[in-house]
Protein backbone atom coordinates (compact mmCIF):
# COMPACT_ATOMS: atom_id res chain seq x y z
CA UNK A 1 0.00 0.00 0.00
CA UNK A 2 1.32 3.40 -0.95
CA UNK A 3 2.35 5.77 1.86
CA UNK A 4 -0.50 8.20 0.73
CA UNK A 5 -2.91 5.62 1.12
CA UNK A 6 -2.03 4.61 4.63
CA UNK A 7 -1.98 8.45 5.26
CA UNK A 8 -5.85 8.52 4.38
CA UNK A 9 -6.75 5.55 5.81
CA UNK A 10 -4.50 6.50 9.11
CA UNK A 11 -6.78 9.84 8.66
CA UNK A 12 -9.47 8.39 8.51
CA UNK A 13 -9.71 5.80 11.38
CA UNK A 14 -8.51 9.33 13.94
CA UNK A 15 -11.36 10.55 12.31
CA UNK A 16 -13.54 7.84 13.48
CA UNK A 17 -15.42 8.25 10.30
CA UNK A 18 -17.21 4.56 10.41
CA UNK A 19 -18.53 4.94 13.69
CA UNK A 20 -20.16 8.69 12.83
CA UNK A 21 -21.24 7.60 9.62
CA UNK A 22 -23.06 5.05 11.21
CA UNK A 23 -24.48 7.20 13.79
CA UNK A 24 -25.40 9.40 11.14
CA UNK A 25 -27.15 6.41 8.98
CA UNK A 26 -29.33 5.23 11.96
CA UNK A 27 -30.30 8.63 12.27
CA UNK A 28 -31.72 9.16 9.06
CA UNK A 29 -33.66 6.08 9.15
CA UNK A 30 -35.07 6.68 12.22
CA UNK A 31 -35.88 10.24 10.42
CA UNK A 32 -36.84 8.33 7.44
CA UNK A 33 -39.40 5.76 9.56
CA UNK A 34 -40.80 8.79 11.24
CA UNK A 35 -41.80 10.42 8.14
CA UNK A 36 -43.05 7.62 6.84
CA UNK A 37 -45.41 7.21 10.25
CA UNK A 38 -46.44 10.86 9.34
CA UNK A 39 -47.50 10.96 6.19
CA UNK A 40 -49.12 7.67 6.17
CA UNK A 41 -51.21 8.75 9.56
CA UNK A 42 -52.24 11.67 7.06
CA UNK A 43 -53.05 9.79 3.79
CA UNK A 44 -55.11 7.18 6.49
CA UNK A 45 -56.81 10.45 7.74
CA UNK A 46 -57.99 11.90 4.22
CA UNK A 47 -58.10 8.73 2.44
CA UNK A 48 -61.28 9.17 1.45
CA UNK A 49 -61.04 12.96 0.55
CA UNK A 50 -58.09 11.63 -1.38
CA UNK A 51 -60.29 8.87 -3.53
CA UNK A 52 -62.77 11.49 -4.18
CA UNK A 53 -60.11 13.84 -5.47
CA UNK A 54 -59.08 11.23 -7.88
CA UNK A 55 -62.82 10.51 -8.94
CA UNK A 56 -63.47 13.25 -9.28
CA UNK A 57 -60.44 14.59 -11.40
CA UNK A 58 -61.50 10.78 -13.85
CA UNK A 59 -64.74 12.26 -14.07
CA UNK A 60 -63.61 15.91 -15.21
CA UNK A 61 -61.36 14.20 -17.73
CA UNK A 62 -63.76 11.91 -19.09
CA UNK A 63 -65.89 15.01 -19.14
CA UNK A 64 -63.45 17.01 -21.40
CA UNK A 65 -62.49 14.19 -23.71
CA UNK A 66 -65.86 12.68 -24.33
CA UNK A 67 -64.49 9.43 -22.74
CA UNK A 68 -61.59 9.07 -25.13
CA UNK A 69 -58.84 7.22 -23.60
CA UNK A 70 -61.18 6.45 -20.55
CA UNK A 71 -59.69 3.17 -19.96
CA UNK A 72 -56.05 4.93 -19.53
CA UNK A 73 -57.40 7.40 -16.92
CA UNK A 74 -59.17 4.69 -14.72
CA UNK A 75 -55.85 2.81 -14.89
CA UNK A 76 -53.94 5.81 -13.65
CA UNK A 77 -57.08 6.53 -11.11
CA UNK A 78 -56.62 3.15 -9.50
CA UNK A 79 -53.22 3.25 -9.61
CA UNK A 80 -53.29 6.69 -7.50
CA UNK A 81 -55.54 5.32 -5.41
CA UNK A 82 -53.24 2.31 -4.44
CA UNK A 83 -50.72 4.38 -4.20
CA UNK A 84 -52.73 6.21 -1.02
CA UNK A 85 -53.68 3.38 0.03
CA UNK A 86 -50.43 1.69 0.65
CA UNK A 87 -48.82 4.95 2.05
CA UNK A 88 -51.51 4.90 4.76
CA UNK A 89 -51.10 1.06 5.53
CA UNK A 90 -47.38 2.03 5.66
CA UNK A 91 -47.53 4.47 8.42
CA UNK A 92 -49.95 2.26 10.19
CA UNK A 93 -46.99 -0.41 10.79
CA UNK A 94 -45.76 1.13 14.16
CA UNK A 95 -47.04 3.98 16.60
CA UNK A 96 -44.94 6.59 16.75
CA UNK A 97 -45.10 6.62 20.33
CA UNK A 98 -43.80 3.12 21.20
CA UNK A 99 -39.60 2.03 21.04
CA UNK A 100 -37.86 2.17 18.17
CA UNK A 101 -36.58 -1.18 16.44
CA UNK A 102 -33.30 0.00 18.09
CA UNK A 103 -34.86 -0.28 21.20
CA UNK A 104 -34.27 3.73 21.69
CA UNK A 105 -37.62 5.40 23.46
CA UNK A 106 -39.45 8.83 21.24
């Protein structure tokens, strides 16, 4: 190994890079699982404002194109709509308020 190699390598191990980088991963997925919690306790919330939105946005658009291409737009309507759906059952997995999978307390 060349001299400047064990020079960054000595660097980084004073550094303790590995152990902060780590610190700093399980951070963001704790950050990460928490915003997932959040948003999917919203989409559960206005779920069904949500699948009226998207009927009603199919209906406009059948509306404006005669029905042209209606098969298309109830595709993308359903697919929208799972799309909530699974968001909400996502944020549904864990309350926010109990231990982490790390076993750290909110």
């Amino acid at each position: 190994m060349s001299d400047h190699k064990r020079d960054a390598r000595r660097a980084i191990e004073d550094l303790d890079l590995d152990a902060r980088l780590a610190k700093a991963g399980a951070a963001a997925s704790q950050l990460a699982q928490e915003a997932v919690t959040t948003v999917g306790g919203f989409a559960r919330e206005h779920r069904d404002q949500a699948h009226g939105w998207l009927g009603r946005a199919e209906d406009e658009v059948d509306r404006v194109t005669g029905g042209r291409g209606h098969d298309v737009v109830a595709k993308v309507r359903s697919g929208l709509a799972a799309g909530v759906d699974l968001v909400a059952e996502q944020g549904s997995s864990r309350d926010p308020d109990e231990p982490s999978a790390e076993g750290e307390e909110r």
